[in-house]
Protein backbone atom coordinates (compact mmCIF):
# COMPACT_ATOMS: atom_id res chain seq x y z
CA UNK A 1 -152.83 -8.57 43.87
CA UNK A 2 -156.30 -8.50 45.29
CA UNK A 3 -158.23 -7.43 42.15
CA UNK A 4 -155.77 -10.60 39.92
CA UNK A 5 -157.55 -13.12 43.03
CA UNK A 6 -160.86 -11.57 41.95
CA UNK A 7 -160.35 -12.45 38.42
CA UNK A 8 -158.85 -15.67 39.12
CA UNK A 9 -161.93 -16.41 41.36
CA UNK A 10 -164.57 -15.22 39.02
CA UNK A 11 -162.98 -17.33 35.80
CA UNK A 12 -163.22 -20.45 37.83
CA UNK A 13 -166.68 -19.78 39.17
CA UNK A 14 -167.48 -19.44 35.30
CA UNK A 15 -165.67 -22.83 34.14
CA UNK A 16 -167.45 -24.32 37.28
CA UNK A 17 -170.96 -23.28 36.57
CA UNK A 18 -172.85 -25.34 34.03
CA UNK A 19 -174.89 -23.81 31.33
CA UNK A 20 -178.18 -24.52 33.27
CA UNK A 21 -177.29 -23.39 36.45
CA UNK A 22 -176.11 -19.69 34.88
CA UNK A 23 -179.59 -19.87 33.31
CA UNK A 24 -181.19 -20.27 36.72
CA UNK A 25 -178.95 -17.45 38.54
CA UNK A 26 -180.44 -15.35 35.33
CA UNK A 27 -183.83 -16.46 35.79
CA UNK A 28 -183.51 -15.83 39.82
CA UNK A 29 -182.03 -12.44 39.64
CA UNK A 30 -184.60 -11.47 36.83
CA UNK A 31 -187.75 -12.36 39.06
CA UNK A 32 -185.97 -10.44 42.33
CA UNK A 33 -185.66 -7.23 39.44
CA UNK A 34 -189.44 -8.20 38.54
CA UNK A 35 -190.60 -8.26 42.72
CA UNK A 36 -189.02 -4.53 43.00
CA UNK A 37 -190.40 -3.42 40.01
CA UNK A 38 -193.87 -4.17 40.54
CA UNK A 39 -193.28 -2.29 44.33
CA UNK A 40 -192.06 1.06 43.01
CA UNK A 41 -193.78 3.39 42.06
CA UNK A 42 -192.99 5.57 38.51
CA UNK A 43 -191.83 8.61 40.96
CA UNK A 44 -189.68 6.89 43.49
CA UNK A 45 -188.66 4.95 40.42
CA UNK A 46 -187.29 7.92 39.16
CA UNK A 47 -185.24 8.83 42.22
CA UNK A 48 -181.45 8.92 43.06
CA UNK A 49 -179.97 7.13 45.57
CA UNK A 50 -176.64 7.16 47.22
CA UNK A 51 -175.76 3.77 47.60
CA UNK A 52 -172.79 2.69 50.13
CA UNK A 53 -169.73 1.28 48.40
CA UNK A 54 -170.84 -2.38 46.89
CA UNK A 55 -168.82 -4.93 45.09
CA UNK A 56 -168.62 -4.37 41.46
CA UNK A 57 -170.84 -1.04 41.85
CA UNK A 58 -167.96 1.85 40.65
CA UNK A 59 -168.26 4.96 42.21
CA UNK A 60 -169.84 7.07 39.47
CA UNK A 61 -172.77 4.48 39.59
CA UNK A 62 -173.51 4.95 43.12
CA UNK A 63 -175.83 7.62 42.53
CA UNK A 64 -178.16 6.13 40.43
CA UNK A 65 -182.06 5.51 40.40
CA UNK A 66 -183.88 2.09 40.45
CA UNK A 67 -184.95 2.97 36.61
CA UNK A 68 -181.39 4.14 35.62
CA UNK A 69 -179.80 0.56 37.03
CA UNK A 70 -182.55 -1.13 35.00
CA UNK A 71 -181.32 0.89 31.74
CA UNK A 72 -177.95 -0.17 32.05
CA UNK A 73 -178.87 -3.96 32.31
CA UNK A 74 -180.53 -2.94 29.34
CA UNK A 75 -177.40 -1.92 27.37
CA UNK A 76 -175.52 -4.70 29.33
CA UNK A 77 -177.81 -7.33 28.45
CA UNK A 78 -178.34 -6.03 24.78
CA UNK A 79 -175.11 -6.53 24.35
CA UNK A 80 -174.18 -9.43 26.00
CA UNK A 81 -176.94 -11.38 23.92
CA UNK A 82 -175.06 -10.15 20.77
CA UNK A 83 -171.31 -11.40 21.98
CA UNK A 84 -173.07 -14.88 22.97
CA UNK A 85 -175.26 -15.81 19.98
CA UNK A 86 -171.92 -14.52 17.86
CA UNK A 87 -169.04 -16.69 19.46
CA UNK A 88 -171.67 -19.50 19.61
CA UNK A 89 -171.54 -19.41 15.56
CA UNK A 90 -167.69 -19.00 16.21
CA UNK A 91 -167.53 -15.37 15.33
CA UNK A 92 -165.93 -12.91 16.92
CA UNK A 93 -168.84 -9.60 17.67
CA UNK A 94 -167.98 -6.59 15.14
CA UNK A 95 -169.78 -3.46 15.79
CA UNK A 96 -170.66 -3.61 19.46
CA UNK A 97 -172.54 -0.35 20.47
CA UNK A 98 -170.41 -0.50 23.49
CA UNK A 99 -167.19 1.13 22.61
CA UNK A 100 -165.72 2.42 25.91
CA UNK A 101 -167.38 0.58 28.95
CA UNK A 102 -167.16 3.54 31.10
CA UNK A 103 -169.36 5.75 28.58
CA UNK A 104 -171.34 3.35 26.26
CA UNK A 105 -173.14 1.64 29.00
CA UNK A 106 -174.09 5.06 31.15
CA UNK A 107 -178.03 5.33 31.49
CA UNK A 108 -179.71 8.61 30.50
CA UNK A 109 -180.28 10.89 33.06
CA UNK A 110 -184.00 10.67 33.84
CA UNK A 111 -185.32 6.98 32.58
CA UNK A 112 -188.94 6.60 33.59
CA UNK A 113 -191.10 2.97 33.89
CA UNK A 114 -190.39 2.15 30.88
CA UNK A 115 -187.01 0.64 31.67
CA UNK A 116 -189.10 -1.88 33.45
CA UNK A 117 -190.90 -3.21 29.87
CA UNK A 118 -187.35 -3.15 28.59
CA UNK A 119 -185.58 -4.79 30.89
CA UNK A 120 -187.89 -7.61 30.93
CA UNK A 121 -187.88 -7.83 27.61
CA UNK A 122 -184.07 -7.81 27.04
CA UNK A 123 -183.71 -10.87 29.61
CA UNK A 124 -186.67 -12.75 28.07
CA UNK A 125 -185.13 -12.30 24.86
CA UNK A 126 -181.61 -13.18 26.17
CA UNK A 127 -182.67 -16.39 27.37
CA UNK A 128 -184.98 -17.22 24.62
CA UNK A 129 -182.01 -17.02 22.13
CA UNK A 130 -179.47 -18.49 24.06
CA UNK A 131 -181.84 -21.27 24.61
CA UNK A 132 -181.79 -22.12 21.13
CA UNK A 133 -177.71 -22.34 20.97
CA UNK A 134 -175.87 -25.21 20.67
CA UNK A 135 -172.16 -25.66 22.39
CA UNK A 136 -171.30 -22.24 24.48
CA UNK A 137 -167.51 -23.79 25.55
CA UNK A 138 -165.04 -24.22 22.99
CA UNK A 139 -165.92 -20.93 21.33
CA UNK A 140 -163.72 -18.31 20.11
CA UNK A 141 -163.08 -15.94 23.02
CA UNK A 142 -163.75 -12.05 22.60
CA UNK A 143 -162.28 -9.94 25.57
CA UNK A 144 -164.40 -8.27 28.64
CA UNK A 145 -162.75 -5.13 29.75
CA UNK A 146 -162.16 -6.67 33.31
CA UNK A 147 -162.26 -10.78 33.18
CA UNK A 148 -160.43 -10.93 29.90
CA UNK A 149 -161.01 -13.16 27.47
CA UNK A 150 -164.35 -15.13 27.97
CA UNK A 151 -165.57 -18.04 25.55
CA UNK A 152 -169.48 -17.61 25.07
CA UNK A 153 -170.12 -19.81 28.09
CA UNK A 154 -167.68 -17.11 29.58
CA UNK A 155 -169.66 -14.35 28.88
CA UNK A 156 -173.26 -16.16 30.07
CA UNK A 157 -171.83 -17.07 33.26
CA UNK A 158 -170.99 -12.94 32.84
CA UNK A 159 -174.80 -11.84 32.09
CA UNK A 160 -175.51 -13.87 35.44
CA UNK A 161 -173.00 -12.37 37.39
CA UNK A 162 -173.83 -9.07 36.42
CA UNK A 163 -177.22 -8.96 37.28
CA UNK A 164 -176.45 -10.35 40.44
CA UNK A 165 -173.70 -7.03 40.89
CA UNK A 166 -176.83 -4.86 40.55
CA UNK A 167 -179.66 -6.51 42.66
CA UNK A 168 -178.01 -5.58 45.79
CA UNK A 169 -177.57 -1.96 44.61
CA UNK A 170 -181.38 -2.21 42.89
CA UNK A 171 -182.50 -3.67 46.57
CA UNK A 172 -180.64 -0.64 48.53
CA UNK A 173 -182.43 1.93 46.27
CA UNK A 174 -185.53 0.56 46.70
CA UNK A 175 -184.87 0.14 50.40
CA UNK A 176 -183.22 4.02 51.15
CA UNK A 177 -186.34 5.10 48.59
CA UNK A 178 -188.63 3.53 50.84
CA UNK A 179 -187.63 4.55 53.82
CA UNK A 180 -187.41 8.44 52.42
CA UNK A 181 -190.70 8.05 51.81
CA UNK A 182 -192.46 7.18 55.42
C-alpha cells in the first residue's frame, strides 16, 4: 500500500511540475554534484562508503563510491536523454542499453575522476537537447520499471528526481569520506 502512495505521489508531483521548474531542480542538483566534485579528491573519490538506508537508494547501492554514483547518473542520464528526445518526436525508444534496471545501470567497480568530465557532460548535454524540444506532455508514454508509464514530460520530471535520489547519498559519501580522513 505504501510503495502504490509513493507512486501515486511521485506521478502527481510530475503532472504538477512545469517544464521549467524540472529544468531548474536539474540545474540545482547538477551544481550541488559540481560543489562535491571539485572538493574530492581522485583517491577519496575512489572510495566506498556505507551509506545508511536512504529513500530510493536500494540496498546493493549502498556501498558505493562518490565516482561510482556519478557513473550511474551517467548511464541514467544517457539514457533518459534518449527516451525524452524520442517520445518528444512521438516515438517510442527501441534499443535502450538499459535492458534490466538492476544490471544495465550498475557502475564498474573502480571508476576514477573521470566520471566527473562525464557526468557533467551528460547533464549539459541533457539539457541542451531537451532545450531544443518542443511539447514534452501529450507524448506517447514508454514505461519506467517503477512509476509506470511516463509521457516525456514524465520522464524529465524523472531525470530531476533522480538526481535529487543520489545527492543525499553523493553528500553522505563525501561527508563519511571526509570524516575518515581527519
Amino acid at each position: 500500500m505504501l510503495r502504490l502512495s509513493i507512486k501515486l505521489l511521485i506521478r502527481i508531483r510530475f503532472f504538477l511540475t512545469s517544464r521549467n521548474r524540472a529544468r531548474y531542480q536539474i540545474t540545482r542538483a547538477f551544481e550541488e554534484y559540481q560543489l562535491l566534485g571539485n572538493e574530492i579528491s581522485s583517491v577519496l573519490g575512489r572510495e566506498a562508503f556505507r551509506v545508511p538506508h536512504m529513500r530510493g537508494v536500494d540496498e546493493y547501492m549502498r556501498d558505493w563510491s562518490f565516482f561510482m554514483i556519478l557513473e550511474h547518473n551517467v548511464i541514467v542520464n544517457t539514457m533518459m536523454e534518449t527516451i525524452v528526445e524520442s517520445l518528444a518526436f512521438h516515438n517510442i525508444p527501441k534499443d535502450l542499453p538499459v535492458k534490466d534496471t538492476k544490471k544495465d545501470v550498475m557502475p564498474s567497480d573502480n571508476p576514477g575522476q573521470e566520471q566527473m568530465t562525464a557526468f557533467c557532460q551528460s547533464v549539459q548535454q541533457y539539457l541542451r537537447n531537451t532545450k531544443k524540444l518542443k511539447s514534452l506532455r501529450g507524448t506517447p508514454r514508454y514505461r519506467h520499471p517503477i512509476f509506470g508509464m511516463l509521457n516525456a514530460h514524465g520522464w524529465h520530471c524523472m531525470m530531476a528526481l533522480h538526481l535529487e535520489i543520489h545527492l543525499p547519498q553523493a553528500k553522505c559519501v563525501f561527508e563519511g569520506l571526509k570524516a575518515e580522513a581527519q
